[in-house]
Protein backbone atom coordinates (compact mmCIF):
# COMPACT_ATOMS: atom_id res chain seq x y z
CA UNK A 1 16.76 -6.07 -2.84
CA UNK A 2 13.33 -5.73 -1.07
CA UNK A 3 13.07 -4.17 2.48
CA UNK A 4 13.72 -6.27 5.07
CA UNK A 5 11.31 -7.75 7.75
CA UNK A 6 12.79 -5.58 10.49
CA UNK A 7 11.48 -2.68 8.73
CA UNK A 8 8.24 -3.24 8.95
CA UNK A 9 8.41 -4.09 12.37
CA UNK A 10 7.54 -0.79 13.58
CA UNK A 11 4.31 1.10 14.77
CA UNK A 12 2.06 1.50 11.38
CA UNK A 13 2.29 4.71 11.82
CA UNK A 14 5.80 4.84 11.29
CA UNK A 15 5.75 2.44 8.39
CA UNK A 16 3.12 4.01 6.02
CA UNK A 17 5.68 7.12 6.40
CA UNK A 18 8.71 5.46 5.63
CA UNK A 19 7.14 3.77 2.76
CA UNK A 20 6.84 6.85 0.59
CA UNK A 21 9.80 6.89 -1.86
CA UNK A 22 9.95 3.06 -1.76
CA UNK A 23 9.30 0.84 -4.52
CA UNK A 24 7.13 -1.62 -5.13
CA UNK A 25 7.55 -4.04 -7.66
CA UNK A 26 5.11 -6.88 -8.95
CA UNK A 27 6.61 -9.58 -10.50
CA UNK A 28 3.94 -11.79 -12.87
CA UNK A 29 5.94 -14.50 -14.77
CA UNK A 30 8.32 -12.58 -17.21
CA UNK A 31 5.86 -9.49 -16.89
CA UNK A 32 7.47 -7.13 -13.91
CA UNK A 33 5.83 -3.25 -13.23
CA UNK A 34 6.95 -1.40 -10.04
CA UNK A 35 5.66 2.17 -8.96
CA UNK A 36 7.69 4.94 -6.36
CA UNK A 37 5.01 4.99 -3.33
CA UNK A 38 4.08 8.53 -3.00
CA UNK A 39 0.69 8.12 -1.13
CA UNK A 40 0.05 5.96 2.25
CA UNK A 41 -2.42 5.68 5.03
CA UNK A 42 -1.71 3.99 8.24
CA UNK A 43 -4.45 1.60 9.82
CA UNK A 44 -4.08 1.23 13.67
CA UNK A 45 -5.79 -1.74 16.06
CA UNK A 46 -8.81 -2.16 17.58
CA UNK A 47 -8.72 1.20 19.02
CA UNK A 48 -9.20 2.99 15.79
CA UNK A 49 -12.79 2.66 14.32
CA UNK A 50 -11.41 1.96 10.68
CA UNK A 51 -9.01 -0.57 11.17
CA UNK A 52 -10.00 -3.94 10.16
CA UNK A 53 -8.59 -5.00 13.61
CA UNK A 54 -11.57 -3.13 14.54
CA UNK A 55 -14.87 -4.50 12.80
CA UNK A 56 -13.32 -7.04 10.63
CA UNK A 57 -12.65 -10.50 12.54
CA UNK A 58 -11.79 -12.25 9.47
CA UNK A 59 -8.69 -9.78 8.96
CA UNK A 60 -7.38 -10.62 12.65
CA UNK A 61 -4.90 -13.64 11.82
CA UNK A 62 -2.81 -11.35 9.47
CA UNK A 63 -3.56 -8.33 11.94
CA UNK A 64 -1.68 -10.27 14.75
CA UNK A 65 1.31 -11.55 12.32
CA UNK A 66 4.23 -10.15 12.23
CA UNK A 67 4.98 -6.86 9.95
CA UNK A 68 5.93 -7.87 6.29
CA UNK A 69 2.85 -9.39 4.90
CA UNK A 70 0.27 -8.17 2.37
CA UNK A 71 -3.29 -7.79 3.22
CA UNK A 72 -4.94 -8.01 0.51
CA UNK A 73 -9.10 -7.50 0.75
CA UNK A 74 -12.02 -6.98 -1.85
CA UNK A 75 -13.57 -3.43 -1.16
CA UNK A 76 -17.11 -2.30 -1.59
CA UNK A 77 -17.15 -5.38 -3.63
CA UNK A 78 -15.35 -3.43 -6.49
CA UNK A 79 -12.11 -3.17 -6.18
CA UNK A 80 -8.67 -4.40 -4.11
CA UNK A 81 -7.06 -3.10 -1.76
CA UNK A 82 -3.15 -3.48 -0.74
CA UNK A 83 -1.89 -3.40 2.45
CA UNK A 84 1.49 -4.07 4.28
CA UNK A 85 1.11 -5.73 7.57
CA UNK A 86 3.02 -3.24 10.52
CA UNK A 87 4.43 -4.13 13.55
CA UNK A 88 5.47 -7.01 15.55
CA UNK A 89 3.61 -10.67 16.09
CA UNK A 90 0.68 -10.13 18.63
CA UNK A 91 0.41 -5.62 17.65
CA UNK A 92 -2.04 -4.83 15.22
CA UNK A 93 -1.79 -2.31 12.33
CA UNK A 94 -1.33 -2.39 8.88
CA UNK A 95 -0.64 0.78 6.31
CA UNK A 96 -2.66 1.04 2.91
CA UNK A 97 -0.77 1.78 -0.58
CA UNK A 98 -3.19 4.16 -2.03
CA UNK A 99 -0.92 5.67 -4.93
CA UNK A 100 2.33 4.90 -7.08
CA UNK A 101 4.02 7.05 -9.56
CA UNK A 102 4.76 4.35 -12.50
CA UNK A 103 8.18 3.42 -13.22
CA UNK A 104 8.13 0.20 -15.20
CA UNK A 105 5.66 -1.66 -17.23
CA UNK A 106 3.35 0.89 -18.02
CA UNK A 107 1.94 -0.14 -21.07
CA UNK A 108 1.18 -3.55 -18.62
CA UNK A 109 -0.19 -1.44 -16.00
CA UNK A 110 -2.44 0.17 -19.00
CA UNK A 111 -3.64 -2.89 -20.28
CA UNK A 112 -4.87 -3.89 -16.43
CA UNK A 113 -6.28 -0.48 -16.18
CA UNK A 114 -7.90 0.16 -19.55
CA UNK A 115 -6.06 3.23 -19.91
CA UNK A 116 -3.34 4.83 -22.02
CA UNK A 117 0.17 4.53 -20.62
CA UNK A 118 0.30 7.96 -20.30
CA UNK A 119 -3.02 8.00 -18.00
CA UNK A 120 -2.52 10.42 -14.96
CA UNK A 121 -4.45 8.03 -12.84
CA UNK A 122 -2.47 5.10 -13.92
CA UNK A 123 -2.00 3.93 -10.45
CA UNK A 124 -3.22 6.31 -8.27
CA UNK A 125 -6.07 5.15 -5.83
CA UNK A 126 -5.51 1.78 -4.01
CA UNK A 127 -8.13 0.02 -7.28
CA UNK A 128 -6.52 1.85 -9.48
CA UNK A 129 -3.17 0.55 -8.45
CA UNK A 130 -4.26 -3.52 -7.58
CA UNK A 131 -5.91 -3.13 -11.41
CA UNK A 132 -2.73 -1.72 -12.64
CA UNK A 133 -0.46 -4.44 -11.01
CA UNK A 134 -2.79 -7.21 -11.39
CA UNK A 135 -2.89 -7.53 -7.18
CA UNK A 136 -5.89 -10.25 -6.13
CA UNK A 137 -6.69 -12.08 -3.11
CA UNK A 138 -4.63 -14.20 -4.22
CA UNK A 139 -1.83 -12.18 -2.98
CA UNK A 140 -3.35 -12.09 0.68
CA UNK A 141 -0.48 -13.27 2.73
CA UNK A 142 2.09 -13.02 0.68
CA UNK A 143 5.46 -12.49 2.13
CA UNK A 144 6.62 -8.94 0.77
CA UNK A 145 9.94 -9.66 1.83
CA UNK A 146 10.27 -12.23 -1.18
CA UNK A 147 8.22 -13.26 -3.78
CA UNK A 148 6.38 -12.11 -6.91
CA UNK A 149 5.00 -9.08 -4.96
CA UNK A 150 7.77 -6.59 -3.11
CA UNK A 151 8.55 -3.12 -1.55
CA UNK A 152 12.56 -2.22 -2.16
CA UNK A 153 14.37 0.57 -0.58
CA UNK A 154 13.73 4.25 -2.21
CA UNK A 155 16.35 4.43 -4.92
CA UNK A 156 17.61 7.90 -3.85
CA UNK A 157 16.46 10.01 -0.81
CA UNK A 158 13.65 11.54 -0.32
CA UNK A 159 13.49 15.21 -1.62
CA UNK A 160 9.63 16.22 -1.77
CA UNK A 161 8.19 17.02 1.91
CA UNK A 162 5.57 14.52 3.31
CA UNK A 163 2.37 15.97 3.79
CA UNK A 164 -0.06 14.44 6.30
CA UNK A 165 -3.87 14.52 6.96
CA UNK A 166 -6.98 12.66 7.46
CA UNK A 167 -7.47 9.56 6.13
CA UNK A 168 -9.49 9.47 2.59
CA UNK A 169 -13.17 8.21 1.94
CA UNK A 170 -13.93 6.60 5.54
CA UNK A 171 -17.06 7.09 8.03
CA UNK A 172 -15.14 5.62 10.87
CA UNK A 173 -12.36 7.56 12.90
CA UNK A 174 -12.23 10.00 10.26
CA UNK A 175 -10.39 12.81 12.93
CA UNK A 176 -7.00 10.88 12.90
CA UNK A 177 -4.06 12.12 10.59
CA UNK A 178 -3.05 9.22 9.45
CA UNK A 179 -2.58 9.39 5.43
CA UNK A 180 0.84 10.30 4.55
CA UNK A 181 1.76 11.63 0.87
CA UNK A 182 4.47 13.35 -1.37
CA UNK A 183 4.05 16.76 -1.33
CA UNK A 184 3.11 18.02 -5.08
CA UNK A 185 3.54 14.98 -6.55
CA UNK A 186 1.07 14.45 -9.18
CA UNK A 187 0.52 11.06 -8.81
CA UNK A 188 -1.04 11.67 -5.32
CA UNK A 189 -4.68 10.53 -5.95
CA UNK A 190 -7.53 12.84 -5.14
């Protein structure tokens, strides 16, 4: 049963640490792979340098939705990046999935990746993990409360203390502690 929308009705903040431990799941046709979140980053409005809400105008009608959608956007060119829309309609802020610890479909997730199933980095890094779940822009928008693309509840609770520090591989705002990870997990990317 995936979160519901109330959950993701909260400051981004908020969100990208409750997300760790949850699960999201990618559903393709018959082909389904689904990772534990272990690594986050939250993504505030206008006010932080970073955010899309920020620099980004084309990003502003999903910025201004209400919490519960994916933003999905092509990065450097190269690669996708996956996002979960935070907060109420009219609040910006969004919180990026930088890192899963597989759980099922891995030899899918290998094929995406050109990796073995057994590949440390399997889905760790937000292009890593869009390869590995076969997330496009065509998944911009989507409703993560239903559909082919997910987040469920954490399966158990959390055990592993949430570590929390600067954001990873940005020029803008760089100060604010605003990634959130698993502490010692291995899937955690670097």
């Amino acid at each position: 049963m995936p979160l519901p929308r109330a959950f993701y009705l909260r400051s981004a903040r908020v969100v990208a640490r409750d997300l760790l431990g949850c699960v999201l799941v990618s559903r393709r046709g018959r082909v389904l792979t689904a990772g534990t979140i272990v690594e986050t980053e939250a993504y505030l409005g206008p006010e932080d340098g970073a955010s899309h809400a920020a620099f980004r105008p084309g990003s502003h009608s999903l910025f201004y939705g209400a919490g519960g959608v994916a933003y999905v956007f092509l990065n450097y060119g190269a690669h996708y990046c996956l996002n979960a829309i935070a907060g109420p309609a009219g609040t910006r802020g969004c919180v990026l999935i930088r890192a899963l610890e597989p759980l099922t479909g891995l030899a899918t997730m290998a094929r995406g990746r050109g990796v073995a199933p057994d590949a440390p980095r399997l889905a760790s890094g937000p292009g890593n993990l869009t390869r590995a779940l076969a997330v496009t822009l065509r998944d911009n928008g989507a409703d993560l409360t239903r559909g082919p693309l997910t987040i469920e509840p954490a399966p158990e609770p959390r055990r592993r203390q949430i570590a929390t520090g600067p954001r990873i591989g940005i020029t803008r705002s760089p100060d604010l502690s605003l990634r959130f990870w698993l502490a010692g997990n291995p899937f955690v990317s670097r």
